[in-house]
PDB file of N, CA and C in Angstrom:
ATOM      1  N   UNK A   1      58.389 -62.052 129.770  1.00  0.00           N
ATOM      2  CA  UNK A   1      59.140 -61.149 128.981  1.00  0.00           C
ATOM      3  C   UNK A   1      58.559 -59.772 128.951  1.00  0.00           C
ATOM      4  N   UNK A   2      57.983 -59.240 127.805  1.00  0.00           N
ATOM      5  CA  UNK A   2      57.149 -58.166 127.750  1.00  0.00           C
ATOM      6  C   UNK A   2      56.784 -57.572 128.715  1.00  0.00           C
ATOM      7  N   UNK A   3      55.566 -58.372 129.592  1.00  0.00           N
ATOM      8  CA  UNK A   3      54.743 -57.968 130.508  1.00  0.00           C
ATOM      9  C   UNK A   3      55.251 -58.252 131.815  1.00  0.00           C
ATOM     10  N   UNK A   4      56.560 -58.404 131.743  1.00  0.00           N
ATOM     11  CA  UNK A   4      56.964 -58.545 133.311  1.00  0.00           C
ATOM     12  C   UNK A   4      57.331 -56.974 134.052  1.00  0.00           C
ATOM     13  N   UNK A   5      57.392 -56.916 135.143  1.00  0.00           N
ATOM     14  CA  UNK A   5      57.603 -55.417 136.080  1.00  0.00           C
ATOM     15  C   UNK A   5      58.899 -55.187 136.525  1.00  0.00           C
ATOM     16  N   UNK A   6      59.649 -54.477 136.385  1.00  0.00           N
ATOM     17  CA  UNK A   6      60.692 -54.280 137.790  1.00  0.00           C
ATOM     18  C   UNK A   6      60.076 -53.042 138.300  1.00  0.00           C
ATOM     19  N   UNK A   7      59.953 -52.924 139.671  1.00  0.00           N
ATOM     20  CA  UNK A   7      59.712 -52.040 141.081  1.00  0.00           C
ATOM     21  C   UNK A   7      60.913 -51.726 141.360  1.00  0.00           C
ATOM     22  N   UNK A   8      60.843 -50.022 141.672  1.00  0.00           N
ATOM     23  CA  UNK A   8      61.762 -49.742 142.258  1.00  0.00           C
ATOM     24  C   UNK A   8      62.858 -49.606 141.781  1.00  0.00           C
ATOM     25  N   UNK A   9      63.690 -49.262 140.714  1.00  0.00           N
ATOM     26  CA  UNK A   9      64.840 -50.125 140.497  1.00  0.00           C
ATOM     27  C   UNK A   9      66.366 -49.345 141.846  1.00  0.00           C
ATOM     28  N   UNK A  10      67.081 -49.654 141.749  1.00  0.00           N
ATOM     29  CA  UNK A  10      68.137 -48.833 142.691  1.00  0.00           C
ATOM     30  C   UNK A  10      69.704 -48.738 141.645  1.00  0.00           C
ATOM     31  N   UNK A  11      69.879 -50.147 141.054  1.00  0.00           N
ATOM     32  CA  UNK A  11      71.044 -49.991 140.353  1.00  0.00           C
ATOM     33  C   UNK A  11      70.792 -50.941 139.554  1.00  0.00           C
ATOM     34  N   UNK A  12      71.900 -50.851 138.404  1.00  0.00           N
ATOM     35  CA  UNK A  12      72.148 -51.720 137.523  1.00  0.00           C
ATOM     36  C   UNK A  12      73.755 -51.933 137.239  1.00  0.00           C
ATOM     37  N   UNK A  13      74.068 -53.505 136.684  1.00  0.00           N
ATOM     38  CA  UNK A  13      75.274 -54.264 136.454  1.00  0.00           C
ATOM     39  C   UNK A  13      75.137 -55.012 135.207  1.00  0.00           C
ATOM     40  N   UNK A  14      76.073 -54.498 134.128  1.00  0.00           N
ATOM     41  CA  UNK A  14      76.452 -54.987 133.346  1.00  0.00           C
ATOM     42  C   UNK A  14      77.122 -55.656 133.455  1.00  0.00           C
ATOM     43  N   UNK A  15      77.513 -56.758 132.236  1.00  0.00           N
ATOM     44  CA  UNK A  15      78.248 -58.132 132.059  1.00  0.00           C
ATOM     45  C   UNK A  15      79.529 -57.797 130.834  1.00  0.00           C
ATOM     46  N   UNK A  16      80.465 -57.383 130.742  1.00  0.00           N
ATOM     47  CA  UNK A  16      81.159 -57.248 129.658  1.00  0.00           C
ATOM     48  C   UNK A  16      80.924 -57.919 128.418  1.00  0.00           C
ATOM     49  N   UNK A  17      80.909 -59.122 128.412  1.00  0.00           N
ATOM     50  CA  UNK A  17      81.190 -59.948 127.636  1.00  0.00           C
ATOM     51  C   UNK A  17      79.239 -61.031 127.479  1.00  0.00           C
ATOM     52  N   UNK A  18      78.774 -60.304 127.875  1.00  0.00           N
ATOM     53  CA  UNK A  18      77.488 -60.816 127.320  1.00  0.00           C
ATOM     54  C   UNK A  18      76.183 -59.769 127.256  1.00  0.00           C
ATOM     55  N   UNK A  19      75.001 -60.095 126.641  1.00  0.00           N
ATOM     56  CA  UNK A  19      73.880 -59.556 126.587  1.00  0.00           C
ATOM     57  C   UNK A  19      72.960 -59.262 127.719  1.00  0.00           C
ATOM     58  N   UNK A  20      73.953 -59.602 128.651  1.00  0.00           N
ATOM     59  CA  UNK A  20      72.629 -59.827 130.002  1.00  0.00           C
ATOM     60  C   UNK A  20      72.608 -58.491 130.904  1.00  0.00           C
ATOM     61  N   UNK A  21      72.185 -57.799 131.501  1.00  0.00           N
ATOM     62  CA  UNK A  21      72.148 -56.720 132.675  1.00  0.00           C
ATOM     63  C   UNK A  21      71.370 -57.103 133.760  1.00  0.00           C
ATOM     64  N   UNK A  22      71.744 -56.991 134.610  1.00  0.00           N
ATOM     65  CA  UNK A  22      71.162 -57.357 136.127  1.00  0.00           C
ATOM     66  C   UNK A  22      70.746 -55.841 137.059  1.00  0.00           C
ATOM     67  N   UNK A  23      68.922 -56.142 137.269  1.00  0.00           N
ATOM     68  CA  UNK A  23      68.403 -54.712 138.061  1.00  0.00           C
ATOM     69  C   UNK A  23      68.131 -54.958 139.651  1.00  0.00           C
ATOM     70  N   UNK A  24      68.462 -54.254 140.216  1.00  0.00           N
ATOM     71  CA  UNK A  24      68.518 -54.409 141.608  1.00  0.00           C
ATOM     72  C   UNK A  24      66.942 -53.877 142.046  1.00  0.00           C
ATOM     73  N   UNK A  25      65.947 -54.435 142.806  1.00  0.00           N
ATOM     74  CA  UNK A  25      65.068 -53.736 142.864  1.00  0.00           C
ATOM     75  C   UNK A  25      65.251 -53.373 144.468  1.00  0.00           C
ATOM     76  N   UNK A  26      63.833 -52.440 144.549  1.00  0.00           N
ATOM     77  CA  UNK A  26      64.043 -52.019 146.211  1.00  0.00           C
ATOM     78  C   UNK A  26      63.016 -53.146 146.659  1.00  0.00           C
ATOM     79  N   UNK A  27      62.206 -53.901 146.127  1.00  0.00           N
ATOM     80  CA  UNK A  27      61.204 -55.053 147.045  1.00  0.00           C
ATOM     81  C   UNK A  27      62.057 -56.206 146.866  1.00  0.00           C
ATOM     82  N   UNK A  28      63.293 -56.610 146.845  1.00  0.00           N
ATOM     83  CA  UNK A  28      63.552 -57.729 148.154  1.00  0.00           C
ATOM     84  C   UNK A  28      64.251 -58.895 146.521  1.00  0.00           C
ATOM     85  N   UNK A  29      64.252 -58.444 145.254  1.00  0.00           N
ATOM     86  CA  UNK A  29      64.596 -59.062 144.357  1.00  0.00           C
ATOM     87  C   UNK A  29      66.040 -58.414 143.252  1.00  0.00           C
ATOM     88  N   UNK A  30      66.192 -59.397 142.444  1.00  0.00           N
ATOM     89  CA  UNK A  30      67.500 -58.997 141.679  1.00  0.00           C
ATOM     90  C   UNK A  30      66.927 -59.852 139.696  1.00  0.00           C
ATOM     91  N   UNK A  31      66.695 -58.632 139.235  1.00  0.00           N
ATOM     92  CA  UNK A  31      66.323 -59.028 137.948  1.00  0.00           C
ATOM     93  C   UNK A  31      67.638 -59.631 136.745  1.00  0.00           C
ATOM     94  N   UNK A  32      67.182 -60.510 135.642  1.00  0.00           N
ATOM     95  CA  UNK A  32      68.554 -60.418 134.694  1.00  0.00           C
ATOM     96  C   UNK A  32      67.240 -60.561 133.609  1.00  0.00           C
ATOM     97  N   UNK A  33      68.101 -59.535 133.238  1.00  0.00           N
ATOM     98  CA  UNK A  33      67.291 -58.541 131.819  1.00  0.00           C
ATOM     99  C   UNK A  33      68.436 -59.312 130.289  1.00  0.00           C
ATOM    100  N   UNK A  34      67.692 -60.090 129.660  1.00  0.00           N
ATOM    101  CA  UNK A  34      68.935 -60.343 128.221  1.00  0.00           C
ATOM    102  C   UNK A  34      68.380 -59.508 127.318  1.00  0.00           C
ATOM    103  N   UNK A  35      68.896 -58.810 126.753  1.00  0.00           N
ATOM    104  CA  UNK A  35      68.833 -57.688 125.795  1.00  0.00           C
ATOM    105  C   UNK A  35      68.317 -58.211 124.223  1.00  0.00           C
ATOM    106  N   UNK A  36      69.009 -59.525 124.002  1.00  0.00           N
ATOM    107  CA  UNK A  36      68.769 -59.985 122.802  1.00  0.00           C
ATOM    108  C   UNK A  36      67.654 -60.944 123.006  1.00  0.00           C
ATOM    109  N   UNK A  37      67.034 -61.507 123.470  1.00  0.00           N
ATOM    110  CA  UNK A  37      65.561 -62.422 123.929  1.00  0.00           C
ATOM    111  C   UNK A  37      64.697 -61.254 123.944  1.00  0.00           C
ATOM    112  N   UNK A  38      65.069 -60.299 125.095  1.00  0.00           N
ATOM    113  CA  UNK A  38      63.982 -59.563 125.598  1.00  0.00           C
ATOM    114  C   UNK A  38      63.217 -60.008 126.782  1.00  0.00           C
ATOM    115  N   UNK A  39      63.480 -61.322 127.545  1.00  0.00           N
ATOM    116  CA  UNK A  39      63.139 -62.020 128.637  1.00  0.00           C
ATOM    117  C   UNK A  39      63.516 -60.853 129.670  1.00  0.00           C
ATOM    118  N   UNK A  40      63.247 -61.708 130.622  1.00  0.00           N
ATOM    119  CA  UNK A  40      63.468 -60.991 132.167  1.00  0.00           C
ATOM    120  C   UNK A  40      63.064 -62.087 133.353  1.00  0.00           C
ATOM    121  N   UNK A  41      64.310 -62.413 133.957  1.00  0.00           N
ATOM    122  CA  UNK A  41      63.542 -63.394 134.889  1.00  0.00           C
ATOM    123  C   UNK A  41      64.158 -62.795 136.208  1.00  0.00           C
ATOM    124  N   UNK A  42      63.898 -63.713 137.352  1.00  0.00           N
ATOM    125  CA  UNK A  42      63.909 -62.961 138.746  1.00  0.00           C
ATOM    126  C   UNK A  42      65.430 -64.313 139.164  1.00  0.00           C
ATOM    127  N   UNK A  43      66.488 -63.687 139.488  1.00  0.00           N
ATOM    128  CA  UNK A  43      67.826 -63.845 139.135  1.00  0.00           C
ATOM    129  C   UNK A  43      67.970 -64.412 140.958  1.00  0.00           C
ATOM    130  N   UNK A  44      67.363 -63.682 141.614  1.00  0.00           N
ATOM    131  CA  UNK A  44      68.117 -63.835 142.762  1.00  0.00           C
ATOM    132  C   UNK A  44      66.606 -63.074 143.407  1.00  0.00           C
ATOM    133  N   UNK A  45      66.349 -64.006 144.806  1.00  0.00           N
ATOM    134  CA  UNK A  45      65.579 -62.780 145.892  1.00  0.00           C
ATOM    135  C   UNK A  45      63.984 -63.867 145.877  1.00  0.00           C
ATOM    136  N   UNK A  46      63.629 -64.351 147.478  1.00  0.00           N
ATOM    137  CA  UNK A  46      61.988 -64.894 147.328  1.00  0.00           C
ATOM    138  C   UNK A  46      61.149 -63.947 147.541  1.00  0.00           C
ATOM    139  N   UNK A  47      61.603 -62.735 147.617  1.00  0.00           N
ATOM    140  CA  UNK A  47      60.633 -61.688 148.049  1.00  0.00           C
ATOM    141  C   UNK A  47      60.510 -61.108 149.463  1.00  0.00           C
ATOM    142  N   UNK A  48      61.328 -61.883 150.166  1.00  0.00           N
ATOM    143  CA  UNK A  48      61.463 -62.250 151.568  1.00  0.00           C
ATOM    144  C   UNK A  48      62.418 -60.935 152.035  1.00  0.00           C
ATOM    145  N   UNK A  49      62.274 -59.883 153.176  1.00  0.00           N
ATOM    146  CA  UNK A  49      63.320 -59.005 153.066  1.00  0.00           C
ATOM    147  C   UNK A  49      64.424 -59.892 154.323  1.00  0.00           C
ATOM    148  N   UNK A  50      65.360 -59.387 154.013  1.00  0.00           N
ATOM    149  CA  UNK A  50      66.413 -59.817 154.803  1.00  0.00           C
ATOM    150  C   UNK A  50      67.734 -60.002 154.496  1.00  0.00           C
ATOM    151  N   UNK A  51      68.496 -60.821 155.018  1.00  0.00           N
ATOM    152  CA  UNK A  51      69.538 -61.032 153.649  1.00  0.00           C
ATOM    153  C   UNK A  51      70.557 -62.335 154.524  1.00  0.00           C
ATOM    154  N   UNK A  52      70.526 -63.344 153.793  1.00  0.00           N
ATOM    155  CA  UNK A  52      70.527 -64.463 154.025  1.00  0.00           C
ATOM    156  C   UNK A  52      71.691 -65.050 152.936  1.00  0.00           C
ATOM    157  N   UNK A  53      72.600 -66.148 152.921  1.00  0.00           N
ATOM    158  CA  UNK A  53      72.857 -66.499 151.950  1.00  0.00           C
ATOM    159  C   UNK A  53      72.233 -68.133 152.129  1.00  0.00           C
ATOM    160  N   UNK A  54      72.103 -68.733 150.533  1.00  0.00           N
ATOM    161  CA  UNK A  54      71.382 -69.906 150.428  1.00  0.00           C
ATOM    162  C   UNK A  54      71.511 -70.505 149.121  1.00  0.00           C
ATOM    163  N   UNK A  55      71.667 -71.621 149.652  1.00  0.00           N
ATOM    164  CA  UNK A  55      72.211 -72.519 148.239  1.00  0.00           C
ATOM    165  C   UNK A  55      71.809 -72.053 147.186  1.00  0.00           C
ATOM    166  N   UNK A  56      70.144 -71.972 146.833  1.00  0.00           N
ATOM    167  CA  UNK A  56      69.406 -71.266 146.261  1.00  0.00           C
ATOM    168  C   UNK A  56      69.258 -70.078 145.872  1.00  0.00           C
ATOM    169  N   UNK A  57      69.506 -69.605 144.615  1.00  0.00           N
ATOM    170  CA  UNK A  57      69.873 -67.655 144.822  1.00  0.00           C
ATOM    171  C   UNK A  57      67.984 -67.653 144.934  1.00  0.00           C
ATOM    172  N   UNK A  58      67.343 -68.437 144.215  1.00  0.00           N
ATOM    173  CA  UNK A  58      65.627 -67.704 143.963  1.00  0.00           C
ATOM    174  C   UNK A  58      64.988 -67.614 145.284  1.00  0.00           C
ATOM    175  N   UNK A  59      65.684 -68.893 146.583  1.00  0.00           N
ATOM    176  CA  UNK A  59      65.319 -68.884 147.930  1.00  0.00           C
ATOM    177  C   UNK A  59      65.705 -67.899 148.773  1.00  0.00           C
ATOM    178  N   UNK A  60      66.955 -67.153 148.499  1.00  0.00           N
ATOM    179  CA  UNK A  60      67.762 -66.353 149.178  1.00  0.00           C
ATOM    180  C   UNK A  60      66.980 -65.103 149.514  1.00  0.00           C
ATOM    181  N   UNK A  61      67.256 -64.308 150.596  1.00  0.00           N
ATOM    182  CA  UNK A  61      66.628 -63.073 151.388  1.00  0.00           C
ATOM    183  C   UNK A  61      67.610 -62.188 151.058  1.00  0.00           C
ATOM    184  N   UNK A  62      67.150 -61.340 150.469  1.00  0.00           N
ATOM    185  CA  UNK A  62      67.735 -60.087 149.863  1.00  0.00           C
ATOM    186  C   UNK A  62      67.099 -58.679 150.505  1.00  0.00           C
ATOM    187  N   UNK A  63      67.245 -57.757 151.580  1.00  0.00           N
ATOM    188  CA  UNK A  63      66.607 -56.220 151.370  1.00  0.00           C
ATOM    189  C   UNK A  63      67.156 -55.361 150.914  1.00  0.00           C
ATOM    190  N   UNK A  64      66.555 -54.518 150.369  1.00  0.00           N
ATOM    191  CA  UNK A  64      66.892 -53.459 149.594  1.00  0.00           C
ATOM    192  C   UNK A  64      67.994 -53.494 148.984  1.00  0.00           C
ATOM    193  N   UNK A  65      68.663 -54.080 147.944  1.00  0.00           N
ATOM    194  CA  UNK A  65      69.809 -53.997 147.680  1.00  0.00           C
ATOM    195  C   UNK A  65      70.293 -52.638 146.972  1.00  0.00           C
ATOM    196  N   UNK A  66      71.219 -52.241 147.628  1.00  0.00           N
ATOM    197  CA  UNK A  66      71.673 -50.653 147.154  1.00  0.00           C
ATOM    198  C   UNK A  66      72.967 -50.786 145.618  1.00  0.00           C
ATOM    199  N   UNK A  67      73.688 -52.120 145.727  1.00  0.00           N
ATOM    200  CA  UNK A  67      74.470 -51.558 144.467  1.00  0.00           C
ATOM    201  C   UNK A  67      74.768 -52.268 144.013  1.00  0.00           C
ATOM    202  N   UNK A  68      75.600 -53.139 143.078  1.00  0.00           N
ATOM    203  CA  UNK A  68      75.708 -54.335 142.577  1.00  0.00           C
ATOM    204  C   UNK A  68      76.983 -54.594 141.295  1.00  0.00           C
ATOM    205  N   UNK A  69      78.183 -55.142 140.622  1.00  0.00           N
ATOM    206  CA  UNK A  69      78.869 -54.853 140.179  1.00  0.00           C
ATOM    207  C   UNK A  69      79.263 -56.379 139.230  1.00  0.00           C
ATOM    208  N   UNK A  70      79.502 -56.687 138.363  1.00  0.00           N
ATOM    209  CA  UNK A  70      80.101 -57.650 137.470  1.00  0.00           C
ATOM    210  C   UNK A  70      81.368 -57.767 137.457  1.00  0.00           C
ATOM    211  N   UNK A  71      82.193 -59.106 138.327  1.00  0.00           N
ATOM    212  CA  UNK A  71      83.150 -59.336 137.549  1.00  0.00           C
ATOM    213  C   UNK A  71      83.314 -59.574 135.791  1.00  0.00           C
ATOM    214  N   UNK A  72      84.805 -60.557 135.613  1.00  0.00           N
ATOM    215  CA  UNK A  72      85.007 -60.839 134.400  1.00  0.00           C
ATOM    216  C   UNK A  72      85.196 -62.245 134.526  1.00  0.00           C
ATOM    217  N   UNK A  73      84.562 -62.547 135.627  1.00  0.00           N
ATOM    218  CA  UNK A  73      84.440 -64.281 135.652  1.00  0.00           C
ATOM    219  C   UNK A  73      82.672 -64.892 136.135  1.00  0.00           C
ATOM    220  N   UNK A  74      81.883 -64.047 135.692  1.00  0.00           N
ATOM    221  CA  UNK A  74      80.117 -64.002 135.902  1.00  0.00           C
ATOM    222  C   UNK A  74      79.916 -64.277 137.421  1.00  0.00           C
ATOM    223  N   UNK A  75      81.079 -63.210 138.167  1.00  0.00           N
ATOM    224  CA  UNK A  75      80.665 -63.182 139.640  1.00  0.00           C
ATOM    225  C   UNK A  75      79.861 -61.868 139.689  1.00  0.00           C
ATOM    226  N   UNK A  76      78.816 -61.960 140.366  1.00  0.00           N
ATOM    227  CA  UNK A  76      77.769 -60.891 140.589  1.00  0.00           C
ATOM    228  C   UNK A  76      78.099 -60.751 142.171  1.00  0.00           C
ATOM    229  N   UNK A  77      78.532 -59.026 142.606  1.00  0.00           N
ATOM    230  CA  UNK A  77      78.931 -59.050 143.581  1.00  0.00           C
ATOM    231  C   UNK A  77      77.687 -57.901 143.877  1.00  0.00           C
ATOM    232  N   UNK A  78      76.729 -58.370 145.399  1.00  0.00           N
ATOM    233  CA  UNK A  78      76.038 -57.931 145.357  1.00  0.00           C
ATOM    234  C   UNK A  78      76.003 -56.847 146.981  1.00  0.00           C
ATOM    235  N   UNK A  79      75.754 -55.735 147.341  1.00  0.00           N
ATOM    236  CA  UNK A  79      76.199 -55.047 148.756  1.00  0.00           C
ATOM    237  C   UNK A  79      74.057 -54.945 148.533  1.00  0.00           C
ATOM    238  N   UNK A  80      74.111 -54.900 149.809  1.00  0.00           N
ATOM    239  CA  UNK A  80      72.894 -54.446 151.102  1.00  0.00           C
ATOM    240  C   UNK A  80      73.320 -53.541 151.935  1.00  0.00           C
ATOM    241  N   UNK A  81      72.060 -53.019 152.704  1.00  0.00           N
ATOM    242  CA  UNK A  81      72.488 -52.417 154.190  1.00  0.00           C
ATOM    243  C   UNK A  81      73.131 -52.390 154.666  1.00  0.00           C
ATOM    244  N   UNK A  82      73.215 -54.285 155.320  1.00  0.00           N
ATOM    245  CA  UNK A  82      74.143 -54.275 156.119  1.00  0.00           C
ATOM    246  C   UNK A  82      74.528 -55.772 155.529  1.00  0.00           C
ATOM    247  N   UNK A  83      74.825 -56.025 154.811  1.00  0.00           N
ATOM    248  CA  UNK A  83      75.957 -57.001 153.847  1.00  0.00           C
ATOM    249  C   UNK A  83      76.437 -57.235 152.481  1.00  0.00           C
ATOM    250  N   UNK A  84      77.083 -57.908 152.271  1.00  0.00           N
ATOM    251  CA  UNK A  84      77.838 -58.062 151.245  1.00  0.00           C
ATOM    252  C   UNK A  84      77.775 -60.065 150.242  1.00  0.00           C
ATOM    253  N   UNK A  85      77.579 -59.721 149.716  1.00  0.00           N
ATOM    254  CA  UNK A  85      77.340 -61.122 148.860  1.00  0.00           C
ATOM    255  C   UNK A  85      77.820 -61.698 147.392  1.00  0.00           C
ATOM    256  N   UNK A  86      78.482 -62.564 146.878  1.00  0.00           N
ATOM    257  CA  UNK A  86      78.784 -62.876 145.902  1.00  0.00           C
ATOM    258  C   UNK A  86      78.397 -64.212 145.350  1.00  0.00           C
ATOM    259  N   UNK A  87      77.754 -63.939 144.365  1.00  0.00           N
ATOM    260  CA  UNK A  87      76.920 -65.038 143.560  1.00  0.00           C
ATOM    261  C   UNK A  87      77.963 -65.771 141.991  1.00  0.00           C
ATOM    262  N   UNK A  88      78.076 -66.443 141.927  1.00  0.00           N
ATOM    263  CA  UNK A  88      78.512 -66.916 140.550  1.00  0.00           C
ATOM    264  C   UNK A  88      77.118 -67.493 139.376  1.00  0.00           C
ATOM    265  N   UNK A  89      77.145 -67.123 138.373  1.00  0.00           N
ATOM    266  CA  UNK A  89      76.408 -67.643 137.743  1.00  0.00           C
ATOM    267  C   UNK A  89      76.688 -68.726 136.225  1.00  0.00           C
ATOM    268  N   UNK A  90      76.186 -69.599 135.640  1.00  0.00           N
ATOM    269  CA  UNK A  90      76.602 -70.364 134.759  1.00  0.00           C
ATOM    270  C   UNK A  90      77.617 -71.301 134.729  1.00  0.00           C
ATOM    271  N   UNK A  91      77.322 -71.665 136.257  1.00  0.00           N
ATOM    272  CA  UNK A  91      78.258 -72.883 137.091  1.00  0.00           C
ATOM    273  C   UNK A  91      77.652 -74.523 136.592  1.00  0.00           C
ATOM    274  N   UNK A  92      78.245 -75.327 137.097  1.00  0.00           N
ATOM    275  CA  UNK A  92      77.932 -76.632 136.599  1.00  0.00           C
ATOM    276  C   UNK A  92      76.469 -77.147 137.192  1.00  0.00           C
ATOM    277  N   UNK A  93      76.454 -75.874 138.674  1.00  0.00           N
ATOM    278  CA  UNK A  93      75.690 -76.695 139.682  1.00  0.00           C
ATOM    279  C   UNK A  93      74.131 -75.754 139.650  1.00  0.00           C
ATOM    280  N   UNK A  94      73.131 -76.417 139.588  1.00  0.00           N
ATOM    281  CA  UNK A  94      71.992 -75.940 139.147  1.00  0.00           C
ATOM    282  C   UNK A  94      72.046 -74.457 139.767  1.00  0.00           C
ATOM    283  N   UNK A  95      72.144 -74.650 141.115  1.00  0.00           N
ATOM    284  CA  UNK A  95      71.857 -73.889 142.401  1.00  0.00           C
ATOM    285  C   UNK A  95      72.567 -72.474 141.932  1.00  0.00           C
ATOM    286  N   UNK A  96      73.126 -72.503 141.024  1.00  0.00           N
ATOM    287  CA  UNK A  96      73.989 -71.413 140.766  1.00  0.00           C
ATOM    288  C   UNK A  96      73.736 -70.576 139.431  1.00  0.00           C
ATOM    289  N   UNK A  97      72.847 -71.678 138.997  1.00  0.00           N
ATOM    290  CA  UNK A  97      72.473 -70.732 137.756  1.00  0.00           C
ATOM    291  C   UNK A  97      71.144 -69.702 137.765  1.00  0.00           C
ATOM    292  N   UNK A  98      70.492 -68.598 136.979  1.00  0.00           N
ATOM    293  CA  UNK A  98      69.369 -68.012 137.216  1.00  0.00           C
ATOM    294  C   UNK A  98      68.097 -69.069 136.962  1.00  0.00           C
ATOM    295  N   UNK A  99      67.058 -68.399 137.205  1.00  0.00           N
ATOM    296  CA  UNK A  99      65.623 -68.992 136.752  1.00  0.00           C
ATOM    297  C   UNK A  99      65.678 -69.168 135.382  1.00  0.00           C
ATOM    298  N   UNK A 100      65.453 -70.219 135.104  1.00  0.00           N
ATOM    299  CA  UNK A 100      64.775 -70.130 133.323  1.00  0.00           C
ATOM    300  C   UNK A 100      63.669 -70.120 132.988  1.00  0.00           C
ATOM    301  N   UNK A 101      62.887 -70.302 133.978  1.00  0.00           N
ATOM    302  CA  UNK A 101      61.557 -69.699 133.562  1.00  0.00           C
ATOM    303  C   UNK A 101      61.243 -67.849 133.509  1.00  0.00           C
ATOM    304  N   UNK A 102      60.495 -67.579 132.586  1.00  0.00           N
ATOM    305  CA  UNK A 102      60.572 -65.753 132.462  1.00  0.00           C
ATOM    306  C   UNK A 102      59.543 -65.718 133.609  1.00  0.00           C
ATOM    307  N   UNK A 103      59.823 -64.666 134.416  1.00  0.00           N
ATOM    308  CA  UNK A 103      59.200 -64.340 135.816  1.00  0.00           C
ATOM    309  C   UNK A 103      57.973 -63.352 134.860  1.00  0.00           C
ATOM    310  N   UNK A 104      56.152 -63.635 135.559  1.00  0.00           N
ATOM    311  CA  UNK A 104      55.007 -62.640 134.775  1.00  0.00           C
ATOM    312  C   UNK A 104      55.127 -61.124 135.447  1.00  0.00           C
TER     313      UNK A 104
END
């Protein structure tokens, strides 16, 4: 929570209808910041640059992500370099939801 970092940031995506904001960093990750906890965990990205899609958003290869946008159905639509990606979150299926552990 507290003592966690975001690097870099490039953009940010709000959620209409909830407390959460999502930060795009430039090292290879995608933060979700809840406003009312004060947590921060690492949402999407292994650190790995590239950009990959994978069952796994925490496994997934992300570089530099330049911009990022919220539907009104918790689709996180995410653009790169050179791609384009859409994540759903708070699905039935683990693989789809963020980390619940707070990233240090």
């Amino acid at each position: 929570g507290a003592s966690a970092t975001v690097y870099n940031m490039w953009a940010i995506a709000l959620h209409p209808n909830s407390e959460d904001m999502y930060v795009f960093e430039s090292l290879d990750h995608l933060r979700r910041i809840n406003w009312h906890t004060r947590q921060i965990w690492r949402a999407i990205g292994a650190g790995t640059s590239g950009w990959s899609s994978n069952d796994n958003p925490l496994m997934a290869q992300v570089r530099s992500t330049v911009a990022g946008c919220m539907d009104g159905s918790r689709g996180l639509i995410i653009t790169g370099q050179h791609g384009v990606s859409r994540m759903y979150y708070e699905t039935a299926t683990m693989t789809a939801t963020p980390s619940k552990s707070a990233t240090p």
